[in-house]
Protein backbone atom coordinates (compact mmCIF):
# COMPACT_ATOMS: atom_id res chain seq x y z
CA UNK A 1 19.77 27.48 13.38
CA UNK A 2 23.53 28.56 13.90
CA UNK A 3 24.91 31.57 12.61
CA UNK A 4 26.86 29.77 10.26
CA UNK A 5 23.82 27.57 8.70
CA UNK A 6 22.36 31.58 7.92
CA UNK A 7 25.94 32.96 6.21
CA UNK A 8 25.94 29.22 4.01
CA UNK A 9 22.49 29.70 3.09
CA UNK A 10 22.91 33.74 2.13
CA UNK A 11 25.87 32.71 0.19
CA UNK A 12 24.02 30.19 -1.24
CA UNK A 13 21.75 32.59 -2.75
CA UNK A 14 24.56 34.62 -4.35
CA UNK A 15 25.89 36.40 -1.32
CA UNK A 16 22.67 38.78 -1.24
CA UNK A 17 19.46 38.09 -0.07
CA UNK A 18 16.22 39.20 1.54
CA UNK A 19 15.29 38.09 5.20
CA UNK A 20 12.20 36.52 3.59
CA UNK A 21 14.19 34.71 0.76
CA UNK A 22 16.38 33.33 3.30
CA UNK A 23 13.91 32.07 5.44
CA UNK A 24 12.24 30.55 2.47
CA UNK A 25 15.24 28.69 1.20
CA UNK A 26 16.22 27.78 5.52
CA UNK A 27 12.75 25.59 5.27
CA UNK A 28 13.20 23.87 2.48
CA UNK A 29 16.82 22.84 3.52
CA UNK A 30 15.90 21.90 7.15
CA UNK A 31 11.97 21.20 6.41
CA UNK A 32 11.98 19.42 9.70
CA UNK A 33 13.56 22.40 12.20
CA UNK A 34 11.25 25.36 12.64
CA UNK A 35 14.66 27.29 13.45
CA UNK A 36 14.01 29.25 10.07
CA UNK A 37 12.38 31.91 12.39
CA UNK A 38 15.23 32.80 14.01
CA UNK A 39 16.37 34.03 10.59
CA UNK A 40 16.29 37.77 11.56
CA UNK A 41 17.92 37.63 14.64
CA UNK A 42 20.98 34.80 12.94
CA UNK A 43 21.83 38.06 10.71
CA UNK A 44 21.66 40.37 12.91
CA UNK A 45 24.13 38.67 14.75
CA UNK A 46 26.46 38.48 11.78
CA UNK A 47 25.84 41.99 10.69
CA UNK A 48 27.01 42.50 14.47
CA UNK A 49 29.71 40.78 13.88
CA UNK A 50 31.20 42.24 10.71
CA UNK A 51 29.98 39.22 8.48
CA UNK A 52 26.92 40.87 6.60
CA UNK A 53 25.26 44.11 5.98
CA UNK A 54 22.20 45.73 5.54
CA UNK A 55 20.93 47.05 2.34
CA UNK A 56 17.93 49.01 1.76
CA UNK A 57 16.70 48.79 -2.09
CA UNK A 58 13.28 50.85 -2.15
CA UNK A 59 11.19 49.40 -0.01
CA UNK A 60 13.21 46.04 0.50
CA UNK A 61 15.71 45.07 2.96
CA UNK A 62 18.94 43.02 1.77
CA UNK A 63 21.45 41.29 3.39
CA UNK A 64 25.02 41.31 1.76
CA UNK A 65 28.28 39.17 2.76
CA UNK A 66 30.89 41.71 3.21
CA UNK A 67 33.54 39.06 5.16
CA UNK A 68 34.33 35.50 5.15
CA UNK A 69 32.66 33.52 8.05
CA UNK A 70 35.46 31.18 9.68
């Protein structure tokens, strides 16, 4: 799963997102690809990269589009 297949699907879900809720929503897209564990490591990548952030909310992790992918 590309980088860009994780940023589509996050902004898919409203531009914020859990890890888990991604990876949810990654199987049912590509039911077929068992990419959708490479979920983490996709937005780490983009969080790297200036794309997405990090947001803790109690004891939940969320992801947040803070750039446009190209």
């Amino acid at each position: 799963m590309s980088q860009q297949e994780v940023y589509l699907i996050l902004k898919e879900l409203g531009g914020e997102a859990t890890t888990k809720q991604i990876s949810i929503r990654a199987k049912e897209k590509f039911p077929d690809a068992t990419l959708y564990t490479y979920v983490h490591n996709r937005l780490t990548k983009l969080e790297k990269n200036g794309y997405v952030k990090r947001i803790a909310k109690g004891k939940e992790e969320f992801w947040q589009i803070i750039a446009t992918y190209p």
